[in-house]
Protein backbone atom coordinates (compact mmCIF):
# COMPACT_ATOMS: atom_id res chain seq x y z
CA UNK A 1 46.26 -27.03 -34.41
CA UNK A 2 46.88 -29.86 -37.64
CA UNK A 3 45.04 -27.73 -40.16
CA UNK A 4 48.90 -26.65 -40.97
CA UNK A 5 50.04 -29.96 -41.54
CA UNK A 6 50.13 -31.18 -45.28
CA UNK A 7 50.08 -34.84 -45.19
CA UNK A 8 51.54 -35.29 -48.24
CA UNK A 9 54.58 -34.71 -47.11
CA UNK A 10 56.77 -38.08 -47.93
CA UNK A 11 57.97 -37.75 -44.10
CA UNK A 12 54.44 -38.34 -42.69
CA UNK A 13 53.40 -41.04 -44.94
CA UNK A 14 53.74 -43.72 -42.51
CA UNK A 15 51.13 -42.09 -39.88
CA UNK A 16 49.52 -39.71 -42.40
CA UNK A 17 46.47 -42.23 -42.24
CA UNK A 18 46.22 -41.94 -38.77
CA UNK A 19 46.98 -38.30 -38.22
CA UNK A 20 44.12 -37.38 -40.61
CA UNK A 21 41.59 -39.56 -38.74
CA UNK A 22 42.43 -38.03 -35.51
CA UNK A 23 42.23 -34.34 -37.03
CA UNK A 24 38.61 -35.29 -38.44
CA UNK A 25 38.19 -35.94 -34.49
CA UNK A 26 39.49 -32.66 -33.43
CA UNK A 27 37.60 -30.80 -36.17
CA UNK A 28 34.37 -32.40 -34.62
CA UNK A 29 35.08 -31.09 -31.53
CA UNK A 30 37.10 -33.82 -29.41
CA UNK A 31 39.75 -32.77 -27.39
CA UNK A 32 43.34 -34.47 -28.39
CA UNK A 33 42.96 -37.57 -25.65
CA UNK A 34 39.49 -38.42 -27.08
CA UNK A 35 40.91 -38.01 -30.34
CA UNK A 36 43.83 -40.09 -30.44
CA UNK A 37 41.83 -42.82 -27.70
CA UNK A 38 38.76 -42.76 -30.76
CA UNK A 39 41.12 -43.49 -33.46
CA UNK A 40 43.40 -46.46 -32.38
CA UNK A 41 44.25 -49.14 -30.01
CA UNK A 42 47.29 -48.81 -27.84
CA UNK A 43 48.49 -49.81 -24.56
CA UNK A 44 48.07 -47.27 -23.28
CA UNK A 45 45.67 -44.60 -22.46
CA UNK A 46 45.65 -40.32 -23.22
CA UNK A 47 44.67 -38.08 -20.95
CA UNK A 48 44.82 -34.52 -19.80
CA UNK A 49 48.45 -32.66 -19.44
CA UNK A 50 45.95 -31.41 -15.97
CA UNK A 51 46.17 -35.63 -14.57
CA UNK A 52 49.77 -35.07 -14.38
CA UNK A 53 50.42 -34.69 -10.80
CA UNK A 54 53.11 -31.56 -9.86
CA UNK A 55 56.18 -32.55 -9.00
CA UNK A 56 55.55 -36.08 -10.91
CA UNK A 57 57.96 -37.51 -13.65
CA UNK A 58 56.50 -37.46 -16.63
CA UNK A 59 57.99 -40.41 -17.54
CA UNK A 60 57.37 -42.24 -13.97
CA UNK A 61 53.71 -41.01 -14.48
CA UNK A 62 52.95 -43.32 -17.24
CA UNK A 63 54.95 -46.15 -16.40
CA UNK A 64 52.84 -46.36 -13.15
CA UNK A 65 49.37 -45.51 -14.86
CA UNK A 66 49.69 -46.75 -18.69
CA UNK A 67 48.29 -42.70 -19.38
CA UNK A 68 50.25 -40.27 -21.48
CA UNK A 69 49.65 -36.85 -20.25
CA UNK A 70 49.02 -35.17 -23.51
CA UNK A 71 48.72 -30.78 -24.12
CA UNK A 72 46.59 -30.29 -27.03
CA UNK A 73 49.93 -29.06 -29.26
CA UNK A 74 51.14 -30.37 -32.13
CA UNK A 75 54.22 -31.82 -30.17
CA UNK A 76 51.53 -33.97 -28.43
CA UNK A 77 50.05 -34.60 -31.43
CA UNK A 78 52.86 -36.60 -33.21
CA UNK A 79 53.41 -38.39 -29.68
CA UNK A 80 50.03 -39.41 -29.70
CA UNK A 81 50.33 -40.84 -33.32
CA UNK A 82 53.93 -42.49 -32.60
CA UNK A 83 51.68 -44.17 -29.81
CA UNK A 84 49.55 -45.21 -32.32
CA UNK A 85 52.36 -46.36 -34.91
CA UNK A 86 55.11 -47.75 -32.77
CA UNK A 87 53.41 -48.52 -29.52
CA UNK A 88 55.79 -51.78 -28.09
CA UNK A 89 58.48 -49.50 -29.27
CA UNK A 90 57.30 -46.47 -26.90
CA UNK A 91 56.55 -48.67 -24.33
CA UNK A 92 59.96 -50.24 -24.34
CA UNK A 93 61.39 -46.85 -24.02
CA UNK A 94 59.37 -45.82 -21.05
CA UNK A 95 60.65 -49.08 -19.41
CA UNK A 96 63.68 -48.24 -20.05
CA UNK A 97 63.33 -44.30 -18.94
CA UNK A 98 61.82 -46.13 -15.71
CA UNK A 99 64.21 -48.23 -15.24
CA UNK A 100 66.73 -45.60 -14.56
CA UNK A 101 64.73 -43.46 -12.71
CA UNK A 102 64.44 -46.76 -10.40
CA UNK A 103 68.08 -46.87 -10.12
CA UNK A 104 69.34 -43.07 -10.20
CA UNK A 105 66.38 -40.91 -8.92
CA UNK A 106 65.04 -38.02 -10.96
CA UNK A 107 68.25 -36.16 -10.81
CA UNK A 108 68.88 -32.33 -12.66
CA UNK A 109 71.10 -33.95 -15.39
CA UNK A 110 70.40 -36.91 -16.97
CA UNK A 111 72.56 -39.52 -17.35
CA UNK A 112 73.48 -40.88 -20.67
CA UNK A 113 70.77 -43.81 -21.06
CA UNK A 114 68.42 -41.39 -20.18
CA UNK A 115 69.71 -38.66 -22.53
CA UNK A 116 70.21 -41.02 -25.68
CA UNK A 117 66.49 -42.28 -24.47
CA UNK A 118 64.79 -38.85 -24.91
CA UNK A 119 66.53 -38.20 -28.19
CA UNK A 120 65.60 -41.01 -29.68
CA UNK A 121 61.95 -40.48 -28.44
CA UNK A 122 62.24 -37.17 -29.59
CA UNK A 123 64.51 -36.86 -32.61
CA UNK A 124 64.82 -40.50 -34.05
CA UNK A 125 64.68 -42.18 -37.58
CA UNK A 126 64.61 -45.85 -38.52
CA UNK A 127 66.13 -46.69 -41.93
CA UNK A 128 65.98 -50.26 -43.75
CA UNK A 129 68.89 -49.74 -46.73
CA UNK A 130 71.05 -51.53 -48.96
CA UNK A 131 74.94 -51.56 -46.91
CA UNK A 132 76.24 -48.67 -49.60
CA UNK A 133 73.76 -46.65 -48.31
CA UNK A 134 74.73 -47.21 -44.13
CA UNK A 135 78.43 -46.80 -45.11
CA UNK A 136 78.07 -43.74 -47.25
CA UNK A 137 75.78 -42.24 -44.29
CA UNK A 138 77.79 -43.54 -41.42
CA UNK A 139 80.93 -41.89 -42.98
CA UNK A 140 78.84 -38.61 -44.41
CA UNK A 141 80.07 -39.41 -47.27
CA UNK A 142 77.50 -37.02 -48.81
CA UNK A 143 77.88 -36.98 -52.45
CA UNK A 144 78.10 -40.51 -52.28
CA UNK A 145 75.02 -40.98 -50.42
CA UNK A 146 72.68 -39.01 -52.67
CA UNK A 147 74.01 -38.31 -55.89
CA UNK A 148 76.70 -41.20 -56.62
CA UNK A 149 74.48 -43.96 -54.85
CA UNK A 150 71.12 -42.05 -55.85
CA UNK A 151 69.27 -45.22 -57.35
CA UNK A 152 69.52 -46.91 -54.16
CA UNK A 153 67.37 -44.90 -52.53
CA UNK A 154 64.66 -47.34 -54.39
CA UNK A 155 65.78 -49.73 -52.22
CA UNK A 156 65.44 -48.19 -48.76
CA UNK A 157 63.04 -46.85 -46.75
CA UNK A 158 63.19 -43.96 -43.91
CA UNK A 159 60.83 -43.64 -41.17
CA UNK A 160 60.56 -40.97 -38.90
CA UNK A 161 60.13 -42.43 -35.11
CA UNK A 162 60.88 -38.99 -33.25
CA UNK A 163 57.43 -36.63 -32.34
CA UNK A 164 59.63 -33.19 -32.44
CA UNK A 165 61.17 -34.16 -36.04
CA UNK A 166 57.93 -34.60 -37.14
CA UNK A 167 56.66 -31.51 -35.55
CA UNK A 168 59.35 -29.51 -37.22
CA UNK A 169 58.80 -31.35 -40.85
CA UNK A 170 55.09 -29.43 -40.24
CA UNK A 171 56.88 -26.17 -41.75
CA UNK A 172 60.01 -27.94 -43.42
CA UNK A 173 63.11 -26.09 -43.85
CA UNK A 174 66.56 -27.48 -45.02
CA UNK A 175 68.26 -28.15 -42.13
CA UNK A 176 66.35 -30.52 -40.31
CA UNK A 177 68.19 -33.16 -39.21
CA UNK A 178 67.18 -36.84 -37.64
CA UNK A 179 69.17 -38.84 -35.62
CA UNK A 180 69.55 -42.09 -37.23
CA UNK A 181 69.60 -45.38 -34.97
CA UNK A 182 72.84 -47.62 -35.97
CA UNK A 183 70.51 -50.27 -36.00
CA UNK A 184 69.78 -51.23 -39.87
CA UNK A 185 66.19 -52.44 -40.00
CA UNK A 186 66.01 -55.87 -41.24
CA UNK A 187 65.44 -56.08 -45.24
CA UNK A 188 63.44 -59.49 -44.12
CA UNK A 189 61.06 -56.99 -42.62
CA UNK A 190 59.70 -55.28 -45.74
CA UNK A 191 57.51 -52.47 -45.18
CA UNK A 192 55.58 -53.80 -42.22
CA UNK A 193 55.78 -51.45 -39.90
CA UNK A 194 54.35 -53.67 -37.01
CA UNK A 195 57.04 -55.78 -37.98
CA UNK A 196 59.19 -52.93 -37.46
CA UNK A 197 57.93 -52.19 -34.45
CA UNK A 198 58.02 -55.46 -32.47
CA UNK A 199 61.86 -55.66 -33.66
CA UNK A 200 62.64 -52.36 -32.27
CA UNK A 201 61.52 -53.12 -28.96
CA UNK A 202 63.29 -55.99 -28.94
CA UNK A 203 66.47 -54.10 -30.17
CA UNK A 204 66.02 -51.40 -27.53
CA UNK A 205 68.71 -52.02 -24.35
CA UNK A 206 69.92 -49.72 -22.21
CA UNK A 207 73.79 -50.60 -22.56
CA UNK A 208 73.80 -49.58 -26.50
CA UNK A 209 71.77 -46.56 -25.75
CA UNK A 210 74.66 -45.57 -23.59
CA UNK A 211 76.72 -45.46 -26.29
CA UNK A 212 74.61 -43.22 -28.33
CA UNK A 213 74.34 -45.27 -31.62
CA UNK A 214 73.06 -42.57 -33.67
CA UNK A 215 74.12 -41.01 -37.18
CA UNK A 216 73.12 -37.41 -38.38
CA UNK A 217 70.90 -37.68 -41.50
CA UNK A 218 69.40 -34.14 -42.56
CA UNK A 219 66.44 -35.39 -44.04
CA UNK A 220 65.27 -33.22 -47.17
CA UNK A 221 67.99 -34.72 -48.56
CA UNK A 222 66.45 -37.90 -49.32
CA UNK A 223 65.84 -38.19 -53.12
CA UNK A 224 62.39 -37.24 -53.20
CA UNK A 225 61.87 -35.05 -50.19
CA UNK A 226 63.03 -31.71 -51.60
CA UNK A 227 62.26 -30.39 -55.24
CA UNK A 228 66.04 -29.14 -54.63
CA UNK A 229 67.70 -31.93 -54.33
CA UNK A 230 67.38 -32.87 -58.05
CA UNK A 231 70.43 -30.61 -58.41
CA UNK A 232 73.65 -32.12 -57.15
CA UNK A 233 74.52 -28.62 -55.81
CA UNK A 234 72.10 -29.18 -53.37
CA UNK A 235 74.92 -30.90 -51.46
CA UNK A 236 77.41 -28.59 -51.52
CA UNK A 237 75.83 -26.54 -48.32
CA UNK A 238 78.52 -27.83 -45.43
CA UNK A 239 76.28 -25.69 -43.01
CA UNK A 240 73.48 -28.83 -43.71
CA UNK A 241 76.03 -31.43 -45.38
CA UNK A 242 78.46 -31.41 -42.73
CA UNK A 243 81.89 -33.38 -43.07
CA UNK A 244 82.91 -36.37 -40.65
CA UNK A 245 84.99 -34.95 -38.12
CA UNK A 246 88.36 -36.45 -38.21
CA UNK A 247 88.61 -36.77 -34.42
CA UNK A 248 87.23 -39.07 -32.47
CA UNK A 249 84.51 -37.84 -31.58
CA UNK A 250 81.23 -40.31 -30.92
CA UNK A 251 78.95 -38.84 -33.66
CA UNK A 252 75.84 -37.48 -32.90
């Protein structure tokens, strides 16, 4: 299941640590739970996909029990570890998941809390920059962002918060594409990412969530990320590098 997964990958640097402890696990012979319960603390537990009751929300299900129902698949995998990395932050967002289920039902279409709540679960990234940086991204300003403003990129740092992003960076391919939270990380953070994580469960509310305060970033374009995207003309693919739309459109 992770013997595909090259860890030195810049994307997984912030839970490669972890992620190769709990593969020594597996490779021992532990199923995922044991794995991911052997490696760190959290609060909460991992158990068998099988303790998840039919019928039950999977969300519902571990805001009642503090257990993750967890396949052994490398989408369950990454959860596990963005347990492990950002747990106040995942626990803040199953509050939050509960919370509407509490006040709506589980209903066939989700609402937009709900919606905004399972893409950033699934699809997120957290980014601490300099302000040229946000604007250039915020606008997709493009050649700005990675050529013109280039030696910035010393200055920032991206971390990948979404489990299927990080699944898909296991076989990268150019057009992956995170969904930035609006949110700039705090520079008085530094790289402490359990500074990071106590302020993004702090940050987390339901009423911005609603408004879906994400930016597209597709992220082999980060200086470093791609061989590629030494060349300039690495940018000039609108099918990745896509324009701001001139409507007004909420981007997404």
């Amino acid at each position: 299941m992770t013997d595909a997964i090259d860890w030195a990958g810049p994307w997984f640097a912030p839970c490669a640590a972890t992620g190769r402890a709990v593969h020594g696990r597996l490779v021992q012979g532990d199923k995922l739970p044991q794995a991911l319960e052997a490696v760190g603390a959290c609060p909460v537990r991992f158990v068998s996909q099988a303790e998840l009751p039919a019928g039950a929300a999977y969300e519902q299900f571990i805001f009642d029990t503090s257990a993750v129902p967890t396949r052994e698949n490398l989408h369950d995998f990454f959860n596990g570890l963005c347990w492990l990395r950002f747990p106040l932050a995942k626990q803040r967002l199953n509050q939050l998941q509960a919370a509407q289920i509490a006040a709506d039902g589980v209903r066939e279409v989700r609402g937009p809390v709900r919606d905004a709540l399972t893409l950033f679960d699934e699809n997120a990234a957290l980014l601490q920059a300099p302000p040229p940086l946000w604007d250039a991204l915020v606008a997709r300003e493009w050649t700005a962002l990675f050529v013109t403003l280039r030696p910035l990129w010393a200055q920032a740092r991206l971390v990948l918060f979404g489990h299927a992003l990080l699944e898909k960076l296991v076989r990268p391919y150019k057009s992956i594409t995170a969904h930035v939270f609006r949110e700039p990380v705090p520079i008085s953070l530094g790289d402490d990412l359990a500074a990071w994580d106590a302020w993004l469960a702090q940050t987390l509310n339901a009423p911005s969530l609603a408004r879906k305060p994400f930016t597209p970033l597709p992220v082999l374009g980060v200086p470093g990320w791609a061989q590629a995207n030494s060349d300039p003309a690495y940018y000039a693919d609108a099918q990745v590098f896509r324009p701001r739309r001139t409507d007004n459109a909420t981007a997404t």
